[in-house]
N, C-alpha and C. Protein backbone atom coordinates (compact mmCIF):
# COMPACT_ATOMS: atom_id res chain seq x y z
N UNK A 1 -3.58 -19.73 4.49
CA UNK A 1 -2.47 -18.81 4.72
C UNK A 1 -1.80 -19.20 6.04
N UNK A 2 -0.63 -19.37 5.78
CA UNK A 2 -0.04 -20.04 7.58
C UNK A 2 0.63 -18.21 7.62
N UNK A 3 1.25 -18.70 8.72
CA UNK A 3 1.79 -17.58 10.10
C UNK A 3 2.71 -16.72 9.17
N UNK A 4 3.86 -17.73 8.72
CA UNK A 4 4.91 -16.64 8.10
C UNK A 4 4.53 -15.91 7.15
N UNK A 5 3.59 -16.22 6.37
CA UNK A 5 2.56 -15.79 4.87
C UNK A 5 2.07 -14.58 5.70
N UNK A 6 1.71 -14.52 6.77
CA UNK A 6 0.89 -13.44 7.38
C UNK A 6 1.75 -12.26 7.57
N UNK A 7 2.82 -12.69 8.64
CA UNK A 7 3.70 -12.14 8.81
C UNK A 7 4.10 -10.98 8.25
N UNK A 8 4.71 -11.59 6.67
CA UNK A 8 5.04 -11.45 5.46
C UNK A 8 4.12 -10.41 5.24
N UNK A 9 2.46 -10.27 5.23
CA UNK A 9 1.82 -9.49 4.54
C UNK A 9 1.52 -8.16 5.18
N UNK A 10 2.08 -8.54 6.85
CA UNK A 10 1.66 -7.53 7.65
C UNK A 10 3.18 -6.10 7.48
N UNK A 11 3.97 -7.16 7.07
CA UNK A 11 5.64 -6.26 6.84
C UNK A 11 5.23 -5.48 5.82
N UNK A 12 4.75 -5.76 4.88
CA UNK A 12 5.17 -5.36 3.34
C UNK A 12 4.30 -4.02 3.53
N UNK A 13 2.64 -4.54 4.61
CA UNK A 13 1.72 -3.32 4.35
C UNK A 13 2.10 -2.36 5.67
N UNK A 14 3.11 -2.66 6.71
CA UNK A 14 3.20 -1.72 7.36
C UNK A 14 4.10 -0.36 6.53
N UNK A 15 5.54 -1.30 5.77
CA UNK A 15 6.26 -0.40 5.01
C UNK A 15 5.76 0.32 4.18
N UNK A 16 4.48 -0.37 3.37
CA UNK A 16 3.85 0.83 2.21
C UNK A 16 3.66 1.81 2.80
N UNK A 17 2.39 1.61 4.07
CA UNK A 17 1.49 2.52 4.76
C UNK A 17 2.70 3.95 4.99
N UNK A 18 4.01 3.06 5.61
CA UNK A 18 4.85 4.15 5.72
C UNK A 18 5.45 5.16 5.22
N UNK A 19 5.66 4.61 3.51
CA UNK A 19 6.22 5.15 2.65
C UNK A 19 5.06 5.91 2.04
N UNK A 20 3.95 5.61 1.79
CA UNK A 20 2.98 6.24 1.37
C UNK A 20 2.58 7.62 2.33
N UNK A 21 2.74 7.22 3.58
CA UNK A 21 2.45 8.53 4.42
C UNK A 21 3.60 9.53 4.04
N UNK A 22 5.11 9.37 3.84
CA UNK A 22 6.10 10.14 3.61
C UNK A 22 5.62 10.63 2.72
N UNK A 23 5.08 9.86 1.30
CA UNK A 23 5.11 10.14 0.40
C UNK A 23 4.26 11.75 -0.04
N UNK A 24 2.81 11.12 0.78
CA UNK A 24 1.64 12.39 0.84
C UNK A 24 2.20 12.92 2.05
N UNK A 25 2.83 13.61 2.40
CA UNK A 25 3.28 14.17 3.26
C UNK A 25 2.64 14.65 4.75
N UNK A 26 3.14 13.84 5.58
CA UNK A 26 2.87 13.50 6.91
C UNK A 26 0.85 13.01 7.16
N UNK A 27 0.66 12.13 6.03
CA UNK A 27 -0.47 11.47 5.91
C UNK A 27 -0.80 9.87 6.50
N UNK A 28 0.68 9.93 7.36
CA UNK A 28 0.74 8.17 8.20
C UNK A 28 -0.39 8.68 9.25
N UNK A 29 -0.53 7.48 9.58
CA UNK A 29 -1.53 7.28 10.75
C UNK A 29 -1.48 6.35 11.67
N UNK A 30 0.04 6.23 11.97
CA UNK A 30 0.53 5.27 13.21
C UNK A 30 0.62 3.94 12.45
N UNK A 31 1.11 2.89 13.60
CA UNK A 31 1.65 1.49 12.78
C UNK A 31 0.16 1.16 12.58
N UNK A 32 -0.88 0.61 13.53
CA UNK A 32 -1.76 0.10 12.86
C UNK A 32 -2.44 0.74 11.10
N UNK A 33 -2.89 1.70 11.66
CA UNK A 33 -3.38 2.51 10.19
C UNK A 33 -2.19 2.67 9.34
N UNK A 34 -0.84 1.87 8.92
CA UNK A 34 -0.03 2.11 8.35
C UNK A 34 0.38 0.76 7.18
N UNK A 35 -0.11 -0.24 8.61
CA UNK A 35 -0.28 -1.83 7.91
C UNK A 35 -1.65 -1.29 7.00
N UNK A 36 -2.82 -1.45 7.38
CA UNK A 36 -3.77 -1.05 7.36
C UNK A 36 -4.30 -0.82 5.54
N UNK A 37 -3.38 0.58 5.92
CA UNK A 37 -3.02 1.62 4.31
C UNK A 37 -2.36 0.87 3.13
N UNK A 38 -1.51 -0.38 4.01
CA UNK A 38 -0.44 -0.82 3.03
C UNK A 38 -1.08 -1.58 2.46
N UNK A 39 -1.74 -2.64 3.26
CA UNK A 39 -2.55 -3.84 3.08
C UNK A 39 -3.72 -3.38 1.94
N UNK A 40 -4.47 -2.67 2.56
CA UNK A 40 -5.58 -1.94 1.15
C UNK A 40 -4.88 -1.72 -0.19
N UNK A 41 -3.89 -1.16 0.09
CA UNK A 41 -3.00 -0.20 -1.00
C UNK A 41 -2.66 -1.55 -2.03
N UNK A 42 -1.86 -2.43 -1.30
CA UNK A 42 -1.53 -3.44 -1.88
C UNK A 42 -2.60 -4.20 -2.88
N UNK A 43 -3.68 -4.35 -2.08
CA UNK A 43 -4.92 -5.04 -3.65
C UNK A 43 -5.23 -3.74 -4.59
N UNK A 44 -5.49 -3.02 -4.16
CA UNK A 44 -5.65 -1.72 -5.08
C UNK A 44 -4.24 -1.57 -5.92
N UNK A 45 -3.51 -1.73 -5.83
CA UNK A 45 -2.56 -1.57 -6.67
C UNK A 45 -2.60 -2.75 -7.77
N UNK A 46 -2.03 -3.80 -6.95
CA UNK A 46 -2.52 -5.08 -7.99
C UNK A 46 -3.41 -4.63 -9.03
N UNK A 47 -4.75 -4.49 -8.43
CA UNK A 47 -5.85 -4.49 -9.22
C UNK A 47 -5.92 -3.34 -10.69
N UNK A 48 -5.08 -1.90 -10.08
CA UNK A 48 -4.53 -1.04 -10.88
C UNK A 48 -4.15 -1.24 -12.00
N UNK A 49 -3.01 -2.38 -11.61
CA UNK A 49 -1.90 -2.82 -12.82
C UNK A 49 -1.99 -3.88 -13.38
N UNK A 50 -2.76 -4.04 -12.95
CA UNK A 50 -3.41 -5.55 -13.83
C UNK A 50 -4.63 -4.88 -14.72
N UNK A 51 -5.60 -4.20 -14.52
CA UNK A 51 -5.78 -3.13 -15.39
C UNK A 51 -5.21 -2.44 -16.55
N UNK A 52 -4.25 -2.00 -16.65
CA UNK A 52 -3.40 -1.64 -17.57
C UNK A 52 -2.22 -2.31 -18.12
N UNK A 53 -2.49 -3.93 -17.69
CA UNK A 53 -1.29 -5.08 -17.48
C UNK A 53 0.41 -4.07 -17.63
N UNK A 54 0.42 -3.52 -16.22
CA UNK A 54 2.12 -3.58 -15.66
C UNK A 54 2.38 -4.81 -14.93
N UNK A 55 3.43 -5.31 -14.75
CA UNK A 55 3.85 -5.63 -13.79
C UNK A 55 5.51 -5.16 -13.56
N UNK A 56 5.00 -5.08 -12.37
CA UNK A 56 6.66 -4.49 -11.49
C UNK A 56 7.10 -5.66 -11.18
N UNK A 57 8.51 -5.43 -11.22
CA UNK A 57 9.36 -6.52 -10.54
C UNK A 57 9.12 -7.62 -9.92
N UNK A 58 9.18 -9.06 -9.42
CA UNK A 58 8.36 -9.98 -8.75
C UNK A 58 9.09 -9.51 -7.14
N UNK A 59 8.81 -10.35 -6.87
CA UNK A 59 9.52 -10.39 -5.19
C UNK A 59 8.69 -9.41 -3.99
N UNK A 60 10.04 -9.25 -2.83
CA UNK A 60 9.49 -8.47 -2.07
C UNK A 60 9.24 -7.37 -2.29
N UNK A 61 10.34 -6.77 -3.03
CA UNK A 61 10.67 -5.57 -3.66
C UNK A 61 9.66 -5.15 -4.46
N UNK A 62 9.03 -5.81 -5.15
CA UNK A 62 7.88 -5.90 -6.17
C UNK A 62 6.94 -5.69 -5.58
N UNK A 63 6.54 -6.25 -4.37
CA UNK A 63 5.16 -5.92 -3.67
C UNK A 63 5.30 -4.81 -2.96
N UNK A 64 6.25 -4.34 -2.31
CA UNK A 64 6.51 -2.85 -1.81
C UNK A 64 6.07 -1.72 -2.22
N UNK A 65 6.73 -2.22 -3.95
CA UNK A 65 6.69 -0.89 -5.36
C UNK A 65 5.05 -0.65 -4.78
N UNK A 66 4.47 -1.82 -5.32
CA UNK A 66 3.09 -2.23 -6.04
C UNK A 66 2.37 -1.57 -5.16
N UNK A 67 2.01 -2.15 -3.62
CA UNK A 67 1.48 -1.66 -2.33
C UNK A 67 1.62 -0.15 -2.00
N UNK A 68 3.24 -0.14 -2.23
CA UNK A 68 2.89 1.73 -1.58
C UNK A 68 2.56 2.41 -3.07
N UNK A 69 2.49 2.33 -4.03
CA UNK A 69 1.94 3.16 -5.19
C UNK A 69 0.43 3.38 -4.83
N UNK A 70 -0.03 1.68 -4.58
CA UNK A 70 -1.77 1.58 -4.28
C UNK A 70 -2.31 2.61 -3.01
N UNK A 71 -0.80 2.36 -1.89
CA UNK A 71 -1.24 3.08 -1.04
C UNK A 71 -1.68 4.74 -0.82
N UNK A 72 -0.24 5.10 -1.79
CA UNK A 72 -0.64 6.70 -2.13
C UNK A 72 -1.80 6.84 -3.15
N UNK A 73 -2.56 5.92 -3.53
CA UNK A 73 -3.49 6.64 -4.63
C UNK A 73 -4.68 6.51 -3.17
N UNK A 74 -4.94 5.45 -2.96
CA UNK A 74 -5.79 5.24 -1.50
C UNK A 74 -5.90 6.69 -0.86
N UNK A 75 -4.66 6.92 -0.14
CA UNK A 75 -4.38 8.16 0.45
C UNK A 75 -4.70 9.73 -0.38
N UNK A 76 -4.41 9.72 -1.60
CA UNK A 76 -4.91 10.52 -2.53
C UNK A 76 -6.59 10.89 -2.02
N UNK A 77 -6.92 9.34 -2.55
CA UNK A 77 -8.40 9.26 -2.92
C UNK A 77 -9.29 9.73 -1.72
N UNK A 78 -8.67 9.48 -0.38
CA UNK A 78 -9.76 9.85 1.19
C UNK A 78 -9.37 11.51 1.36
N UNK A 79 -8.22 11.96 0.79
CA UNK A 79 -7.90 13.18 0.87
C UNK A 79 -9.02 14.21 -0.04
N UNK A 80 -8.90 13.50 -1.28
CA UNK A 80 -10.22 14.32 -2.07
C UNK A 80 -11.45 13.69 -1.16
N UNK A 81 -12.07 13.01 -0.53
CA UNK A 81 -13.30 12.73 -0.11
C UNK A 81 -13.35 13.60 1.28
N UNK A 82 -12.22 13.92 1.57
CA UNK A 82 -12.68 14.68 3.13
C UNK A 82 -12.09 16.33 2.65
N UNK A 83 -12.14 16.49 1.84
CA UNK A 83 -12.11 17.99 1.17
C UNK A 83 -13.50 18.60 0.58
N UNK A 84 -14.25 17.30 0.29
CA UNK A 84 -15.52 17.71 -0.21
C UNK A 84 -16.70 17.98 0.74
């Protein structure tokens, strides 16, 4: 993986983390825990929809969808674990 590849992965999972926190409402947790959220979110999503073979859109745009969907189920999922 070179630099810009990284770069690249650290953008996509800061924006999920972000959109996913909007999403569950005020569930961000600053930039680090936001990449963080996105980055998790992002294989969990993949892994989701490849499961049920979706695929969303290719591109950046595509990994955004993909990542912050993964991210809000992520976020979902620690929400039911710290309720119990």
């Amino acid at each position: 993986m070179n630099i810009e590849s990284m770069i690249v992965m650290l953008v996509i999972g800061a924006i999920a983390g972000w959109l996913a926190g909007l999403i569950m409402k005020g569930r961000g947790m600053g930039l680090l825990g936001n990449i963080i959220v996105g980055i998790v979110g992002s294989v969990l999503g993949s892994y989701l929809f490849g499961l049920v073979d979706i695929v969303i859109m290719g591109g950046l745009i595509g990994s955004i969808i993909t990542a912050t969907i993964g991210a809000v189920v992520l976020l979902f999922v620690i929400g039911l674990i710290k309720k119990a």
